[in-house]
C-alpha atoms as a PDB file:
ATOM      1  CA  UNK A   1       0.000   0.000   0.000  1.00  0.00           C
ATOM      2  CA  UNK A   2       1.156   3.454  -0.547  1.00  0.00           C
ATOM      3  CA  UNK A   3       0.035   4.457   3.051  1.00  0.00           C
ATOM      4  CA  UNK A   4       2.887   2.867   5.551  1.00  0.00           C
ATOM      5  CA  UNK A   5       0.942   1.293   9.177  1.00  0.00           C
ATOM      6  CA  UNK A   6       2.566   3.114  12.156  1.00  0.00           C
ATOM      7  CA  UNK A   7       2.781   1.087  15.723  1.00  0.00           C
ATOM      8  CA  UNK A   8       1.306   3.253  18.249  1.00  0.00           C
ATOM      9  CA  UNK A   9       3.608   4.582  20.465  1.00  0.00           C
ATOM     10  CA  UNK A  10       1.406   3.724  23.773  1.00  0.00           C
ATOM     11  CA  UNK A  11       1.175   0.292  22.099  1.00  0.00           C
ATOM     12  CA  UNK A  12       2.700  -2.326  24.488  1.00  0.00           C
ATOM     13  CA  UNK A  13       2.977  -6.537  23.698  1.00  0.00           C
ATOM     14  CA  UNK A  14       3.219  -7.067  27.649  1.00  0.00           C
ATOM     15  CA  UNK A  15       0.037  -5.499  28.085  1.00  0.00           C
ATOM     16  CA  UNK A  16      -1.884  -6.709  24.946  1.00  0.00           C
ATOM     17  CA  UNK A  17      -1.402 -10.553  26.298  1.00  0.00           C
ATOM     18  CA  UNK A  18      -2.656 -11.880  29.271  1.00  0.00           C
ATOM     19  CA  UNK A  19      -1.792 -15.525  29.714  1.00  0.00           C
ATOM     20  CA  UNK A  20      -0.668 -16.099  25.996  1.00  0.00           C
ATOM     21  CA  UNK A  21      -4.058 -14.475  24.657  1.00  0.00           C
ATOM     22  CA  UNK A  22      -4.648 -11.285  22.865  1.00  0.00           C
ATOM     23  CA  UNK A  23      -7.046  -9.178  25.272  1.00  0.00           C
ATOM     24  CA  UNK A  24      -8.658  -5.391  24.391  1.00  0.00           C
ATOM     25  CA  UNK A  25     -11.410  -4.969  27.283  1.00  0.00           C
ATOM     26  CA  UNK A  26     -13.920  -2.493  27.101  1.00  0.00           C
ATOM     27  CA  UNK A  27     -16.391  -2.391  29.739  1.00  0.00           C
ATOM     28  CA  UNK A  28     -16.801  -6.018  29.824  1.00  0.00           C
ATOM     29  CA  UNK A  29     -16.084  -8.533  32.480  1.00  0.00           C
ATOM     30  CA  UNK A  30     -12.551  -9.211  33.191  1.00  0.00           C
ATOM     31  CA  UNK A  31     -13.305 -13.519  33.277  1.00  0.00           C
ATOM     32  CA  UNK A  32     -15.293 -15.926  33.091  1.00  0.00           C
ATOM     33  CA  UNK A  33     -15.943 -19.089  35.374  1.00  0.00           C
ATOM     34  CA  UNK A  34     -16.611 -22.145  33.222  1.00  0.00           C
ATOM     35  CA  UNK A  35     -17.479 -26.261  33.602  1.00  0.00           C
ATOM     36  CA  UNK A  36     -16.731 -28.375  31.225  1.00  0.00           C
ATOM     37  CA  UNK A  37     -18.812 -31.949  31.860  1.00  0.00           C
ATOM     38  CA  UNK A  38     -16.458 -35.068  32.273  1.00  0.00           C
ATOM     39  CA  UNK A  39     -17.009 -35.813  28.365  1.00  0.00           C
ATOM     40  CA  UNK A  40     -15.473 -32.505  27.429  1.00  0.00           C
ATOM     41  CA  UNK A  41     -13.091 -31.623  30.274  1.00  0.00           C
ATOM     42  CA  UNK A  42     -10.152 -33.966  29.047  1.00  0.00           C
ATOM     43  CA  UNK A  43      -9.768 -32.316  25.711  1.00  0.00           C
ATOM     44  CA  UNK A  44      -9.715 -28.691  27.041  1.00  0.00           C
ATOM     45  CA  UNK A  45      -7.604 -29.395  30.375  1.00  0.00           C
ATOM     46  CA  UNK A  46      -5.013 -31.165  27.705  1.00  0.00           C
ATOM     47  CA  UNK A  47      -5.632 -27.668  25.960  1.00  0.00           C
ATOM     48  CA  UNK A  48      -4.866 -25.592  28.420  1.00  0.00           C
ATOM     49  CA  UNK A  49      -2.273 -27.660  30.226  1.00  0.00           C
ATOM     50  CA  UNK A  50      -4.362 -27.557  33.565  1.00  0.00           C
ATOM     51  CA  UNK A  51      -5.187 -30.741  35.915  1.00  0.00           C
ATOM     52  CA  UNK A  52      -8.775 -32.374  35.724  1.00  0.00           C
ATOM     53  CA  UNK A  53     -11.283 -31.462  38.869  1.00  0.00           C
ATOM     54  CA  UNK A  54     -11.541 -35.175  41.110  1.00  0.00           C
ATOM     55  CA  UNK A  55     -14.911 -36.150  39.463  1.00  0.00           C
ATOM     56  CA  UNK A  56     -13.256 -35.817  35.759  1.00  0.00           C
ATOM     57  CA  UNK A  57     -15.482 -32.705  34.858  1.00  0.00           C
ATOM     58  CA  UNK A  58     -12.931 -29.536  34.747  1.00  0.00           C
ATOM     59  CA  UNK A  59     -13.878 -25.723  36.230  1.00  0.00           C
ATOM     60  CA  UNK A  60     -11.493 -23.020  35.079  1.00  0.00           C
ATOM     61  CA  UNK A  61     -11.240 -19.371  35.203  1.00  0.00           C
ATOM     62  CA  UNK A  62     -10.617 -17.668  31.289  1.00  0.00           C
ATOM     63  CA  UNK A  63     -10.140 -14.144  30.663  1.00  0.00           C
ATOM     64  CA  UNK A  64     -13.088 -13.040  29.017  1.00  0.00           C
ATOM     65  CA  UNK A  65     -12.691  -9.027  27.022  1.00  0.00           C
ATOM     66  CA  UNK A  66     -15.985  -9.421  24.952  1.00  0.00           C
ATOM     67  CA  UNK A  67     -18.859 -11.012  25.844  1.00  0.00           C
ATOM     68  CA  UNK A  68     -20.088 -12.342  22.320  1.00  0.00           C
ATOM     69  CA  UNK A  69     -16.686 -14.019  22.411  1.00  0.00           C
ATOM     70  CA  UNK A  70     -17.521 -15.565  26.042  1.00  0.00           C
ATOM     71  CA  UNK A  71     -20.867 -16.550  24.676  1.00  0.00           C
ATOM     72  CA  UNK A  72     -19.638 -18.340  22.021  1.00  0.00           C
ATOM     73  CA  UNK A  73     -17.431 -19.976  23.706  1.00  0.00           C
ATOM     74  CA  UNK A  74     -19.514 -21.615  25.766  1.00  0.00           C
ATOM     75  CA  UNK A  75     -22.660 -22.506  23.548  1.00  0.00           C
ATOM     76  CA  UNK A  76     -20.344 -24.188  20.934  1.00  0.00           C
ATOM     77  CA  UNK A  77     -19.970 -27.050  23.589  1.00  0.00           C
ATOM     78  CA  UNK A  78     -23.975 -27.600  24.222  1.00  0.00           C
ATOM     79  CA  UNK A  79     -25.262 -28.857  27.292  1.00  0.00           C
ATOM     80  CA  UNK A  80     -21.111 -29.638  27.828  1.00  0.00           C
ATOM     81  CA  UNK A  81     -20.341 -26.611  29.710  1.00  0.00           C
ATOM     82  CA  UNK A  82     -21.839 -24.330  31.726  1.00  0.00           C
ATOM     83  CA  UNK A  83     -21.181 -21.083  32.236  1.00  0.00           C
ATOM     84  CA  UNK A  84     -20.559 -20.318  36.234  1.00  0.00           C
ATOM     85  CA  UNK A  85     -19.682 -16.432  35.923  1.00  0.00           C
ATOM     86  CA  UNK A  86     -20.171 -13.594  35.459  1.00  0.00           C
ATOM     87  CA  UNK A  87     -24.010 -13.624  36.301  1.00  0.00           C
ATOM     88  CA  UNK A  88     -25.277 -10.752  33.866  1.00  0.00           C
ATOM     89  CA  UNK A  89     -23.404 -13.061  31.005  1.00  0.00           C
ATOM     90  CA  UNK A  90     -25.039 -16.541  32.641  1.00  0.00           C
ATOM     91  CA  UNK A  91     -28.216 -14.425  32.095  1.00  0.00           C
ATOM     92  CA  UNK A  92     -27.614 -13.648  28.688  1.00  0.00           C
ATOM     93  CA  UNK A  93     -26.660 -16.962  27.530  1.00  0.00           C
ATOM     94  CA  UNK A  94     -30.365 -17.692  29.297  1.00  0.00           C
ATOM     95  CA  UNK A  95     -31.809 -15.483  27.498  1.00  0.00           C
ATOM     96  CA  UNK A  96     -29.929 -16.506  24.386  1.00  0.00           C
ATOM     97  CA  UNK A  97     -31.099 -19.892  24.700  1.00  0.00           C
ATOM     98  CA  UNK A  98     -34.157 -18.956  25.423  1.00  0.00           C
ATOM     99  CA  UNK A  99     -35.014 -16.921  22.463  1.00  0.00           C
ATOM    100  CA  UNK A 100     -33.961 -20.035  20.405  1.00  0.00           C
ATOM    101  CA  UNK A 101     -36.134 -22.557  22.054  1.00  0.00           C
ATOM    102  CA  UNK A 102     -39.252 -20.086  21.577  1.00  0.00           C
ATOM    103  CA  UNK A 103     -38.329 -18.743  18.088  1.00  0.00           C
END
């Protein structure tokens, strides 16, 4: 292109990843609580290089900077996982669900 891309000066690498992911929060939540159901858990505990809870089923913390992203997240693994927190996102995903069931 005949226009050359400047890096911001403010822009920092440190700051853009949190825990090898590339965060930019807005007003959302900082994380999200999630279960994963003892059919799932293995695959994302292998994933994310974290031990399995006692009962197989796995309940980790992820950082969470948009909310469609969180949503997303979760619903792509059906009835496997459930998300804990943030409650005004655990009400969305309701309401998400919801509006499917009735529509």
């Amino acid at each position: 292109l005949a226009v050359r891309y400047e890096i911001p000066s403010t822009f920092s690498v440190s700051e853009t990843m949190q825990n090898g992911k590339g965060l930019k929060a807005d007003n959302a939540p900082t994380g999200m609580k999630v279960r994963y159901s003892a059919k799932i858990a293995r695959w994302i505990a292998e994933r994310e290089g974290v031990p399995l809870d006692a009962d197989g089923s796995l309940t980790m913390e992820h950082p969470l900077a948009d909310e469609d992203w969180g949503m997303r997240h979760v619903l792509q693994y059906g009835s496997e996982a459930e998300l804990l927190e943030p409650a005004a996102l655990r009400e969305k995903i309701i309401n998400r669900l919801s509006a499917m069931s009735n529509g």
